[in-house]
Protein backbone atom coordinates (compact mmCIF):
# COMPACT_ATOMS: atom_id res chain seq x y z
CA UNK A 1 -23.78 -28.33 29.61
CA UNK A 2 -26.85 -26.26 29.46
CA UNK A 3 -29.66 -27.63 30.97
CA UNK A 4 -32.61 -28.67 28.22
CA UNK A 5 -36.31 -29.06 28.59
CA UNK A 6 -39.33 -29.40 27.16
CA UNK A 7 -42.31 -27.18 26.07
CA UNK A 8 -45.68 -28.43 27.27
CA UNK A 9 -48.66 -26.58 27.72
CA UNK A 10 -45.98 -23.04 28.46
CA UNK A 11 -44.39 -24.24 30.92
CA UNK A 12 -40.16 -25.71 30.44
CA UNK A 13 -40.05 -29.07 32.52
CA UNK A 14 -37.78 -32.16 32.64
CA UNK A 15 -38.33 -34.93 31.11
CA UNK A 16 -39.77 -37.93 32.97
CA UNK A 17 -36.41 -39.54 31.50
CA UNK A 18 -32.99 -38.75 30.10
CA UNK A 19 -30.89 -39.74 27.07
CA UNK A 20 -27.12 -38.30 26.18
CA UNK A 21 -26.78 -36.74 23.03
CA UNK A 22 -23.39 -37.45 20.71
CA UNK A 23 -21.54 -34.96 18.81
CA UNK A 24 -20.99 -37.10 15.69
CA UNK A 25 -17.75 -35.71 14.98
CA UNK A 26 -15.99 -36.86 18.57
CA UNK A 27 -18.20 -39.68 19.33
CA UNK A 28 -18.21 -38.26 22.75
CA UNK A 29 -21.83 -36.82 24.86
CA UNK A 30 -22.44 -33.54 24.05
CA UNK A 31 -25.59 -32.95 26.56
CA UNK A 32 -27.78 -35.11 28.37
CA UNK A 33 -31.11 -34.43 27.24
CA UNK A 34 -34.61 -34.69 28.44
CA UNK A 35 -36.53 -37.93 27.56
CA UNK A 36 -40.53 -37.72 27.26
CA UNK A 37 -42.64 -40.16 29.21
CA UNK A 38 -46.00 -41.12 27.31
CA UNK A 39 -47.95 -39.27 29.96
CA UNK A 40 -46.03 -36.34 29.00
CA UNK A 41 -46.54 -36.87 25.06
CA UNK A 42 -50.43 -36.75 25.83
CA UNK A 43 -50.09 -33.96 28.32
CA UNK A 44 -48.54 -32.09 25.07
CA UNK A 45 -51.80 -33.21 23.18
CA UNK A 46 -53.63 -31.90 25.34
CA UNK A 47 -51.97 -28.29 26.20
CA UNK A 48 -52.35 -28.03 22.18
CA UNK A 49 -55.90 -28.66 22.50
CA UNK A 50 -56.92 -26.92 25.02
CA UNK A 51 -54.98 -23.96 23.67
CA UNK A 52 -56.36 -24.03 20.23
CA UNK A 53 -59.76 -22.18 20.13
CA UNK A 54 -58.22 -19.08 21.65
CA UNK A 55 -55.18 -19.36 18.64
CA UNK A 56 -57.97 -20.22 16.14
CA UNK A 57 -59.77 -17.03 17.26
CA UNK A 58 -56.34 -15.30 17.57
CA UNK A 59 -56.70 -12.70 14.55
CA UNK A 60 -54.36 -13.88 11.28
CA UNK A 61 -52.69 -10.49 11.92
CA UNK A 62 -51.22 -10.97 15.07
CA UNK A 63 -50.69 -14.68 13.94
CA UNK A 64 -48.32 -12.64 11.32
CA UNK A 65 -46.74 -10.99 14.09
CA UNK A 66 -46.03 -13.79 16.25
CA UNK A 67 -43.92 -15.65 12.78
CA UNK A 68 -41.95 -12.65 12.45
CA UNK A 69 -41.17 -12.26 16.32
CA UNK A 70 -39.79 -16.00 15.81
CA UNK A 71 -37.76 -15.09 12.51
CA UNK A 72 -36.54 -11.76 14.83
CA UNK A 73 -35.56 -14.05 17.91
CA UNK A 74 -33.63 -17.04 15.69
CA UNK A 75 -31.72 -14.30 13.47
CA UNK A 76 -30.78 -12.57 16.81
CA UNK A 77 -29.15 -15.48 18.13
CA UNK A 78 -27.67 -17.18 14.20
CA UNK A 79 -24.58 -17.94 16.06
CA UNK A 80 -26.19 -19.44 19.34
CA UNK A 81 -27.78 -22.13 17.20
CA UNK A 82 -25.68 -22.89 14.81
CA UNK A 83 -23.12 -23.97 17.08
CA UNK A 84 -25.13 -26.00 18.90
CA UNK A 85 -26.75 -27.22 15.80
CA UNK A 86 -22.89 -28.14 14.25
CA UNK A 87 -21.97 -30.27 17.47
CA UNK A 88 -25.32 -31.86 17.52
CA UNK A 89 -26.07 -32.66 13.53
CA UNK A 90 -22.41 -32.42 12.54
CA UNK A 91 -22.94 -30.09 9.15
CA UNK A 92 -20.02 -27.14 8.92
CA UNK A 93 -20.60 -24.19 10.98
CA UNK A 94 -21.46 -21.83 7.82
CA UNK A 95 -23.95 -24.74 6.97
CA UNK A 96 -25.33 -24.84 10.15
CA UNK A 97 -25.66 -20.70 10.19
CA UNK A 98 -27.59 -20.48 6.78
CA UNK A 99 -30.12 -23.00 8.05
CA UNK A 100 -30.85 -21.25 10.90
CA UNK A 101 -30.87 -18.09 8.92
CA UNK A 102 -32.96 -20.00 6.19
CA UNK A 103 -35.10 -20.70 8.75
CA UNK A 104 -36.01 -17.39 9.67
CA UNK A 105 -36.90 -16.46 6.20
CA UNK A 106 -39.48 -19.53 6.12
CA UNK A 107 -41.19 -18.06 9.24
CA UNK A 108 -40.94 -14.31 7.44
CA UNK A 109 -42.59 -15.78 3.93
CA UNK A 110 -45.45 -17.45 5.62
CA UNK A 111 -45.97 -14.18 7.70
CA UNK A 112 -47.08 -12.56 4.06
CA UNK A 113 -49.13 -15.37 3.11
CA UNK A 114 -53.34 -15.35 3.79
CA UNK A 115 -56.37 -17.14 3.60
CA UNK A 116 -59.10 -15.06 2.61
CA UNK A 117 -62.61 -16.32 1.68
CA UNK A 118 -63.21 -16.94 -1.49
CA UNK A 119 -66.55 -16.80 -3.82
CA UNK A 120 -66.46 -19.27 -6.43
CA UNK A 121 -69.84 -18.63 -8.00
CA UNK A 122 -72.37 -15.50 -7.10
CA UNK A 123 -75.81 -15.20 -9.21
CA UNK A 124 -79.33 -14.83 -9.33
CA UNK A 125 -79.53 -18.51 -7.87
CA UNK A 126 -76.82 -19.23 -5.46
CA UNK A 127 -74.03 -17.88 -4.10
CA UNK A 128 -70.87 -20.55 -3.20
CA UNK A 129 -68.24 -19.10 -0.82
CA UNK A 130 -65.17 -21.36 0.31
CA UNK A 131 -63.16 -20.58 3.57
CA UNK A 132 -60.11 -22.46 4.90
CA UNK A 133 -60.60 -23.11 8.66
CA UNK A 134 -57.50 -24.54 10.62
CA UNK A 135 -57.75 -28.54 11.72
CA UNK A 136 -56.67 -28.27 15.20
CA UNK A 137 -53.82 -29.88 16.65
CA UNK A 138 -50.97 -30.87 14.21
CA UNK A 139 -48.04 -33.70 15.48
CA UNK A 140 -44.65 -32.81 13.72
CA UNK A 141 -42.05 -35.33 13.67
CA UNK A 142 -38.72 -34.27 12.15
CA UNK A 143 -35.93 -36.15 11.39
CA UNK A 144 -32.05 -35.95 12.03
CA UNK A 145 -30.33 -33.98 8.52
CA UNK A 146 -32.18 -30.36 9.03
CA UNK A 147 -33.81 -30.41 12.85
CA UNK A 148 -34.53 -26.49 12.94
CA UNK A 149 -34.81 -26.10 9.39
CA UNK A 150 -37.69 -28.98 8.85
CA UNK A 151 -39.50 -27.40 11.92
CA UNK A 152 -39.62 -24.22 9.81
CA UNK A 153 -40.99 -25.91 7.01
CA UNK A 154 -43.88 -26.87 9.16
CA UNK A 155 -44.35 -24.70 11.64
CA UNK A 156 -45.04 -21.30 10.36
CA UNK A 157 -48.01 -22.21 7.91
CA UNK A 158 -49.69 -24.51 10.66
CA UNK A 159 -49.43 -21.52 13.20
CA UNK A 160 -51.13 -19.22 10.42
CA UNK A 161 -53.72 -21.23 9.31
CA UNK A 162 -54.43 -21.40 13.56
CA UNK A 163 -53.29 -24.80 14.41
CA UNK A 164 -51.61 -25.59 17.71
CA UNK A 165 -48.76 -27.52 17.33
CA UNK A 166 -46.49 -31.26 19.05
CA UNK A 167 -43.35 -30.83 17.67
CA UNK A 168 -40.88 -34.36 18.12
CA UNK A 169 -37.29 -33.64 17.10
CA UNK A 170 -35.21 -36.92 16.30
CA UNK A 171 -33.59 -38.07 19.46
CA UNK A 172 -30.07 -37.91 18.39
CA UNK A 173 -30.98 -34.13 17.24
CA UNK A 174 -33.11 -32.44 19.59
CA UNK A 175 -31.27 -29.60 21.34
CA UNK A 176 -31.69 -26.92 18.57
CA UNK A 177 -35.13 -27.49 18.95
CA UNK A 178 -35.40 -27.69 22.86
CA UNK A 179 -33.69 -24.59 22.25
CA UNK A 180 -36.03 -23.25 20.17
CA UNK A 181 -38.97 -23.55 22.47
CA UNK A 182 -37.05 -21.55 24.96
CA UNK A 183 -37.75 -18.80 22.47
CA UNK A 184 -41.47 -19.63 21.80
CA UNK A 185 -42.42 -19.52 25.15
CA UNK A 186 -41.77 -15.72 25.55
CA UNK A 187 -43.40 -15.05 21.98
CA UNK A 188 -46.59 -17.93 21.71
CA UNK A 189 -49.65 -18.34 23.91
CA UNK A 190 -49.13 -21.01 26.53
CA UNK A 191 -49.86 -24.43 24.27
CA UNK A 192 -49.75 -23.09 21.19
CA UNK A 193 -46.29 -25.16 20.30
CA UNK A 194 -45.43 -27.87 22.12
CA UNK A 195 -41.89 -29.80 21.69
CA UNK A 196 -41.49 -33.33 22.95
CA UNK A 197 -38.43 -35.74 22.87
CA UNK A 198 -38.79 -39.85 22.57
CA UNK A 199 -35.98 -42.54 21.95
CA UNK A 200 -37.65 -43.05 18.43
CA UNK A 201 -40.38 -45.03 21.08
CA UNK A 202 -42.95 -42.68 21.46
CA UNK A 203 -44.03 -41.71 17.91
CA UNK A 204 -46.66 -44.21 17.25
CA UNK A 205 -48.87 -42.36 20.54
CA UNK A 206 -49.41 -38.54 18.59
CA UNK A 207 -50.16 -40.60 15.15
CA UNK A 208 -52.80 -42.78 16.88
CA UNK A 209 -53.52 -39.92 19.08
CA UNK A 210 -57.42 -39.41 18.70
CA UNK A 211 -56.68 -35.63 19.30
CA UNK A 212 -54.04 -35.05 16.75
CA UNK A 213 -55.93 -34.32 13.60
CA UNK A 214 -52.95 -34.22 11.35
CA UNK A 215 -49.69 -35.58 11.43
CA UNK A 216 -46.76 -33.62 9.04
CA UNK A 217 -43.96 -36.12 8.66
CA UNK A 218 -40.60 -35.97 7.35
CA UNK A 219 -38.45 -39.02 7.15
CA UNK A 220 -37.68 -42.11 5.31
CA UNK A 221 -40.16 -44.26 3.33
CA UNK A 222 -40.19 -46.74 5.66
CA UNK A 223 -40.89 -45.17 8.66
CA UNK A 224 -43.61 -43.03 6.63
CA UNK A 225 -45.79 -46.06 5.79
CA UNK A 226 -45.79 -46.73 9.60
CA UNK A 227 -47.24 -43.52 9.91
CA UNK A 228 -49.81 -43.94 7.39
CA UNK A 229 -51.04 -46.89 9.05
CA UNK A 230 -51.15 -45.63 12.12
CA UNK A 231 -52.99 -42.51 11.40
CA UNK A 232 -55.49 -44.56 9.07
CA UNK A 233 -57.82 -45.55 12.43
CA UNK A 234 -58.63 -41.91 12.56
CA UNK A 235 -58.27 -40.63 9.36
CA UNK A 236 -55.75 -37.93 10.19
CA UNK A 237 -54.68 -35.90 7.43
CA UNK A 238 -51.48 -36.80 7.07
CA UNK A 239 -48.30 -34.77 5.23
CA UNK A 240 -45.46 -37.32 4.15
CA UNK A 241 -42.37 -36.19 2.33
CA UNK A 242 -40.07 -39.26 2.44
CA UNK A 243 -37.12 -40.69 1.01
CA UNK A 244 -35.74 -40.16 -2.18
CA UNK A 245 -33.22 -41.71 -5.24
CA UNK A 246 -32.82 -38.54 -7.12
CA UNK A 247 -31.30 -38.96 -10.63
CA UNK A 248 -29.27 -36.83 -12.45
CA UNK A 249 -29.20 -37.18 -16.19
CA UNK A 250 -26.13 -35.79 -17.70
CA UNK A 251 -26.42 -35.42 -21.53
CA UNK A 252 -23.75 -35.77 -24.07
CA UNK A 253 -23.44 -31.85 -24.94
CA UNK A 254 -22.86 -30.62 -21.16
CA UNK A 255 -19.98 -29.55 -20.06
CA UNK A 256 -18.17 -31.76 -17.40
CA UNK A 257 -15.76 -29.76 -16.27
CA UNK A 258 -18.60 -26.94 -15.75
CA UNK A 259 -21.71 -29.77 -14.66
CA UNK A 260 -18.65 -31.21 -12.24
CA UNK A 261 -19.29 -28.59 -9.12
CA UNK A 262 -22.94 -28.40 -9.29
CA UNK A 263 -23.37 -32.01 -9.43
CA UNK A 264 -20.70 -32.66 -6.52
CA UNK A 265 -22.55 -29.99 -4.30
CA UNK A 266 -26.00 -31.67 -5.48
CA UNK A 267 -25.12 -34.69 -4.34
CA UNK A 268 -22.84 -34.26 -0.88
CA UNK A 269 -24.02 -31.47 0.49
CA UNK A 270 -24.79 -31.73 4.69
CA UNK A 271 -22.85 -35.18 3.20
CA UNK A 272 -25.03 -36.37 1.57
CA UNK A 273 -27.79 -36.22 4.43
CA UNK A 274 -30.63 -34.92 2.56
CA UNK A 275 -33.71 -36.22 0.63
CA UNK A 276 -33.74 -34.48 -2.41
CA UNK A 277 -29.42 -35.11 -3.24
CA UNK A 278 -28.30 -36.46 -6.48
CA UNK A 279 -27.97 -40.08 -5.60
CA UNK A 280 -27.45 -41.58 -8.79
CA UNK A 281 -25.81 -40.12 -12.03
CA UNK A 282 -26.39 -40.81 -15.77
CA UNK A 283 -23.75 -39.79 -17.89
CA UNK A 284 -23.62 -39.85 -21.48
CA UNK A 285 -20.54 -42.27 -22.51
CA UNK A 286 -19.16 -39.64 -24.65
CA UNK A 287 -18.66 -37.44 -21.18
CA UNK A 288 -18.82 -40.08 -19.02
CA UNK A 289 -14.90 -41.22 -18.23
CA UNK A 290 -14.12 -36.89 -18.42
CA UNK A 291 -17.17 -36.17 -15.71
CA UNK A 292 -16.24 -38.93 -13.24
CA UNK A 293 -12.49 -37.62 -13.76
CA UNK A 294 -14.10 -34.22 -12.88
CA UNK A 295 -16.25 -35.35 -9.52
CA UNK A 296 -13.26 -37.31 -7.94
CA UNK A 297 -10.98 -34.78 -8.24
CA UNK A 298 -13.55 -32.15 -6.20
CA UNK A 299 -13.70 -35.32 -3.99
CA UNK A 300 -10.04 -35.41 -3.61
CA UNK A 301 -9.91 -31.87 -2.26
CA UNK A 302 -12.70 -32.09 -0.13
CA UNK A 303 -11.83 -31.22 3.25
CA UNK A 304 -13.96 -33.80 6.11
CA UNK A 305 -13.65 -32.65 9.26
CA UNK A 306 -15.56 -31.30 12.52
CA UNK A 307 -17.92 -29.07 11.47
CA UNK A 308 -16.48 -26.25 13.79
CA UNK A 309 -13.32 -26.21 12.53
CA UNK A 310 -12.55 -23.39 9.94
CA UNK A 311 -12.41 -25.04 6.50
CA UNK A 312 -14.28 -28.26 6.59
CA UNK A 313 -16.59 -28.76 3.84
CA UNK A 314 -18.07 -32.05 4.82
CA UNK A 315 -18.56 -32.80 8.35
CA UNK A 316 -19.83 -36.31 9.78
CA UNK A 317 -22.34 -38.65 9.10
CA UNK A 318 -24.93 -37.65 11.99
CA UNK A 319 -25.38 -40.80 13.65
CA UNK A 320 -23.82 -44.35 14.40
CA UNK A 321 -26.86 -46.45 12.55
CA UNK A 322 -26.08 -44.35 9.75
CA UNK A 323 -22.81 -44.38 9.77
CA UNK A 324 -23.09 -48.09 9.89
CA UNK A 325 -25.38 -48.45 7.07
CA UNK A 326 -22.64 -46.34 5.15
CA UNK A 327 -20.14 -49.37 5.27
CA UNK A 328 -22.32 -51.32 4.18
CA UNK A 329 -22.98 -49.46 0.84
CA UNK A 330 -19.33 -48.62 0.26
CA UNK A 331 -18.83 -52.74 0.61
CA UNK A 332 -21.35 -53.18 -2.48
CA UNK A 333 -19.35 -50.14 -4.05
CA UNK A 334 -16.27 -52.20 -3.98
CA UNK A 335 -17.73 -55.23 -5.05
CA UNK A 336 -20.35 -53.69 -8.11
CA UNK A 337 -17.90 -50.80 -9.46
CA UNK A 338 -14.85 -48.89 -9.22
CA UNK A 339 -14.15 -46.69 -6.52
CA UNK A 340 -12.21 -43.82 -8.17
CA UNK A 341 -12.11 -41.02 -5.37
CA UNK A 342 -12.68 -41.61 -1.59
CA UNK A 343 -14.52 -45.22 -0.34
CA UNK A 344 -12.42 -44.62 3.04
CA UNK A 345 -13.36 -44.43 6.70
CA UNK A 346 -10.60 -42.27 8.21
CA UNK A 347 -8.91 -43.54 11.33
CA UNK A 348 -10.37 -41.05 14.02
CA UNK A 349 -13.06 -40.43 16.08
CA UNK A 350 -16.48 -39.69 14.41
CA UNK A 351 -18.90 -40.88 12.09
CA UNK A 352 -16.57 -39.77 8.93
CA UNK A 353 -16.81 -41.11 5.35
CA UNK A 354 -14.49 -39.76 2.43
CA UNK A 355 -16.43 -38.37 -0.21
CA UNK A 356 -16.73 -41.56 -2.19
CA UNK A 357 -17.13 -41.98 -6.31
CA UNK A 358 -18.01 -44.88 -7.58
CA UNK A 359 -17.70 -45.33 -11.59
CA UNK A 360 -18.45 -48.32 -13.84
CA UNK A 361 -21.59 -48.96 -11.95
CA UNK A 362 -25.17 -50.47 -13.38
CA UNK A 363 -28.58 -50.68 -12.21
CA UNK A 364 -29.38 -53.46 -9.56
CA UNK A 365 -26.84 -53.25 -7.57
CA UNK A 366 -27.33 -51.68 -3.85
CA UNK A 367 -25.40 -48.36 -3.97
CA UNK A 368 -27.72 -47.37 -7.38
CA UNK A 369 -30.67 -49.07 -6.45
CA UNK A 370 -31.24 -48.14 -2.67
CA UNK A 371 -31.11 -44.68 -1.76
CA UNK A 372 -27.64 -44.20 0.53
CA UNK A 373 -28.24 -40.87 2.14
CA UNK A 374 -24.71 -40.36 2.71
CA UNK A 375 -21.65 -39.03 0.56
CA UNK A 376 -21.44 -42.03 -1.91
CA UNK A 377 -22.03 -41.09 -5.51
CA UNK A 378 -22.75 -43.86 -8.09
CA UNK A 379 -21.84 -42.47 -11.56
CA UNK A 380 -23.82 -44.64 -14.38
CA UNK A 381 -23.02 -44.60 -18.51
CA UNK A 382 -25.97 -44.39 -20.70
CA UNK A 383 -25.45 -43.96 -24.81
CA UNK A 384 -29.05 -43.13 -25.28
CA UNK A 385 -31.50 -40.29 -23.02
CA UNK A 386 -35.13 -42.20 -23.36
CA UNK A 387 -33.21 -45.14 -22.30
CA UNK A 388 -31.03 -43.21 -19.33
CA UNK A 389 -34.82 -41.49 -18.28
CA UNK A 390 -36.86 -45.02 -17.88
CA UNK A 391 -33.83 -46.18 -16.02
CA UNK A 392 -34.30 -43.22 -13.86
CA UNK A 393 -37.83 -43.01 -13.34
CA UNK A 394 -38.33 -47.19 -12.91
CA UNK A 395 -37.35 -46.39 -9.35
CA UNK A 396 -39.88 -46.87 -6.50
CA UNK A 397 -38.71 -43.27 -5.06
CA UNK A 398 -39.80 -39.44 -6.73
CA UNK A 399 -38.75 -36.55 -4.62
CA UNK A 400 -36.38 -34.80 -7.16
CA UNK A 401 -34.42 -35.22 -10.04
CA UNK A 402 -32.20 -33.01 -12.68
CA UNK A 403 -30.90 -32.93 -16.21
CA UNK A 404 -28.26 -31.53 -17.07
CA UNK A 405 -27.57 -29.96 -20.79
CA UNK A 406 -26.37 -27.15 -23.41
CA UNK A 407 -29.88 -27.55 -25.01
CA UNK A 408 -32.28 -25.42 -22.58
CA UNK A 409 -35.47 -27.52 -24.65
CA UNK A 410 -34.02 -30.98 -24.74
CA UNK A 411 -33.69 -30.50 -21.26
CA UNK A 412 -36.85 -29.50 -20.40
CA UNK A 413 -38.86 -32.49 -22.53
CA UNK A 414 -36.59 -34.28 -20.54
CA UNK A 415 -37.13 -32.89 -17.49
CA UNK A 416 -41.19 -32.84 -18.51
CA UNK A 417 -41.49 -36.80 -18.39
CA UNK A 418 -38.92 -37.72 -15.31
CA UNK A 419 -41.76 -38.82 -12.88
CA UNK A 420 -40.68 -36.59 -9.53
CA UNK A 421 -41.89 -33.84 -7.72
CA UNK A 422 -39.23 -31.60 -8.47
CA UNK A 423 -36.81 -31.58 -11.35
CA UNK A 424 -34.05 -29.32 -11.87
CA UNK A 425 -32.39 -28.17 -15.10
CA UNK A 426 -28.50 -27.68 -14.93
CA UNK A 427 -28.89 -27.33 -11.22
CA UNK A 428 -29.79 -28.96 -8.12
CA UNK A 429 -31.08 -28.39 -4.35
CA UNK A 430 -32.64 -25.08 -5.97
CA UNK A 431 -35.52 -24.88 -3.54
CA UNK A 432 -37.31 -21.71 -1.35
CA UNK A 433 -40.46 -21.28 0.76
CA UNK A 434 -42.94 -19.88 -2.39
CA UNK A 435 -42.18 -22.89 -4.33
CA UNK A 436 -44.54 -25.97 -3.81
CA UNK A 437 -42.53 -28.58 -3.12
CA UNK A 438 -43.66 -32.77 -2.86
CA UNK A 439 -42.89 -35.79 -3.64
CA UNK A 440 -44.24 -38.78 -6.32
CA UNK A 441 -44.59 -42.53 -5.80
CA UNK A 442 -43.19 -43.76 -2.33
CA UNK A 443 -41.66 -40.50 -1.87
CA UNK A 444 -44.65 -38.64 0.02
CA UNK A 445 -47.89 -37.42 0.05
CA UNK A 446 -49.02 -34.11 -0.03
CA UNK A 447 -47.27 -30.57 -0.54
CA UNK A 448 -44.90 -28.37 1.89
CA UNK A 449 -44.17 -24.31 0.53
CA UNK A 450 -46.18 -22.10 -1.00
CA UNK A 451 -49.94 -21.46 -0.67
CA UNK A 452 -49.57 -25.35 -1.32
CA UNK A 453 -48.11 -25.95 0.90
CA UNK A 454 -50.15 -23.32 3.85
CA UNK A 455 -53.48 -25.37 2.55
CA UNK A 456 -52.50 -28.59 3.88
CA UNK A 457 -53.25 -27.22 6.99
CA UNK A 458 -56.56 -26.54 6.48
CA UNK A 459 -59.79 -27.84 6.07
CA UNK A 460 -61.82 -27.02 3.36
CA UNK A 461 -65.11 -25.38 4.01
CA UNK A 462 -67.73 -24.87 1.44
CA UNK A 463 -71.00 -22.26 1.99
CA UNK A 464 -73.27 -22.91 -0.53
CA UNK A 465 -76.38 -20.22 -0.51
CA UNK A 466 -79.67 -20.25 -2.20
CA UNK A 467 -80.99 -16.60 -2.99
């Protein structure tokens, strides 16, 4: 087993405390892994602190440099991390080595970004210039379903706007990113990025942290409102892209067999494990019975297995609590549809769930209602779209959504009133670093991507001149 560490203030040290680490596709202890004290959690606030004037001063050029030294270092060892990624996370292994090379291109696209002073006005009476000047330190918390590629999303623009950085990985995922800071500590300035583990224990201390001046979370709803309130004393600026009941509408004209694999991948990718999957489908009745035919025979097929075995398509559900909350929704499956492809828990090791379809389903039960985050798919009949989009939008959640249609402009109207963040037209999951990306209602504040996205790092400063 290798032997992990933290990152505080440029220096790799053990934790005050241990914790093992499963692979979620054996059940068995894939590391044991160092386990933050609080004293070490502010001694990270503080290495960030102290080392952000010098980054701050640091010129945005070689803050450039130093994102695409990262993106160098992670594409130079794709194979290294995605291995260890697939036996911590679970995801297949060609999963696991596009997020790590996904990754890469995050820190590249931010490297090309700036933030140049701007004059808004100029004239014989004033002149108004506006500047964005970085915040200070930032607290990331990421969750389980993406660990290195979530730290992407968030680290490269807070580095370039010339924030230092306390990054907590989820404790049953934190080796990639332990790993990672073995990599930043021969690129960054001592304190510059600082990486932290907790048993889900330690998070409330950087959000309360009267140091931290912004907090970039990712991870469900609930959780997120805990770190709204905690971050309210100080009024950090706070980043919250949360959880997510993304609808796909399905109109009468579209082709099943053709919508079928786009919808399937939309929805169990990483199974099921990410925010912005379909979660619920509306189907037209006129396609409905041929479309859930469609998605339980790709179901069928799918192969579930360890992620590092050649072939698998779907590996495990990351972690036990999850895997247990699973059950749970395949129970209400049973009980509020029919269960036409999967709704099994194979008899082996791991946290494995058949890729499950569930037809003949309405609104108010738990598996359309509540978002699963798993690979259950709830396939709903509609006869009319206005009726099919309230149904949609009178969720609580808005990350994402998609419609799905011959008719390029009914789709779009459509698409134009469904009250998310991001909607897709006869895809799904379509996402990349230059496109702003955030969700409505309980589904987040603020934007990630983008020169969006790179703002929320920054304060804005106005210089307002008489002449």
């Amino acid at each position: 087993m290798s032997d992990y560490k933290l990152l505080i203030g440029g220096k790799l040290v053990p934790g005050d405390m241990t914790m093992d680490v499963i692979n979620p596709a054996t059940e068995e202890v894939l590391a044991a892994c160092p386990r933050a004290s609080e004293a070490q959690v502010n001694a990270a606030v503080a290495a960030a602190k102290a080392a952000f004037p010098g980054w701050a001063a640091t010129p945005i050029a070689e803050r450039k440099a130093a994102l695409n030294k990262i993106a160098d270092a992670l594409e130079a060892r794709t194979e290294e991390f995605a291995r260890l990624l697939t036996q911590e996370q679970g995801k297949p292994l060609p999963e696991a080595m596009g997020e790590i090379q996904y990754s890469a291109a995050f820190f590249r696209y931010f490297a090309t970004l700036d933030l140049p002073q701007e004059t808004i006005e100029d004239n014989e009476n004033r002149k108004v210039v506006t500047q964005r000047r970085p915040l200070g330190v930032v607290a990331a918390i990421i969750p389980w379903n993406f660990p290195v590629m979530i730290v992407a999303f968030k680290m490269p623009p807070a580095l370039l706007a010339g924030n230092t950085m306390v990054i907590k990985p989820a404790p049953t995922t934190p080796l990639t990113t332990l790993k990672l800071g073995e990599l930043l500590n021969e690129i960054l300035p001592p304190g510059v990025v600082n990486i932290v583990t907790d048993a889900n224990d330690l998070g409330h201390v950087l959000t309360k942290h009267p140091d931290v001046r912004k907090v970039s979370f990712t991870g469900s709803t609930d959780t997120g409102k805990k770190v709204m309130a905690s971050a309210a004393d100080t009024i950090k600026r706070i980043t919250l892209e949360l959880g997510g009941n993304d609808a796909a509408i399905v109109l009468g004209d579209a082709d099943p067999k053709a919508a079928a694999p786009g919808i399937f991948g939309g929805a169990f990718f990483n199974a099921g494990q990410v925010c912005l999957a379909i979660k619920r489908v509306y189907a037209h009745e006129s396609i409905y019975d041929q479309l859930c035919d469609e998605l339980a025979k790709i179901a069928d097929a799918a192969i579930v297995d360890d992620g590092l075995k050649q072939g698998t398509q779907i590996g495990p559900v990351q972690n036990r609590m999850q895997f247990e909350k699973l059950k749970g929704f395949l129970e209400d499956a049973r009980a509020s549809g029919r269960i036409v492809a999967g709704g099994t828990i194979p008899d082996q090791p791991g946290f494995f769930v058949r890729p499950t379809i569930v037809r003949d389903v309405s609104d108010g039960t738990k598996i359309v209602d509540e978002e699963q985050f798993g690979p259950i798919l709830p396939i709903i009949k509609f006869s009319d779209a206005d009726d099919a989009l309230a149904r949609a939008n009178a969720s609580p959640y808005g990350l994402g959504g998609s419609v799905w249609s011959a008719d390029i402009d009914t789709a779009f109207d459509i698409a134009s009133r469904m009250d998310t963040g991001t909607v897709w037209v006869n895809k799904h999951l379509d996402f990349g670093p230059n496109i702003p990306f955030g969700g409505a209602k309980q589904s987040g504040i603020g934007a990630e991507f983008g020169q969006e996205g790179l703002h929320e790092f920054t304060q804005l400063h106005v210089i307002n001149m008489a002449r």
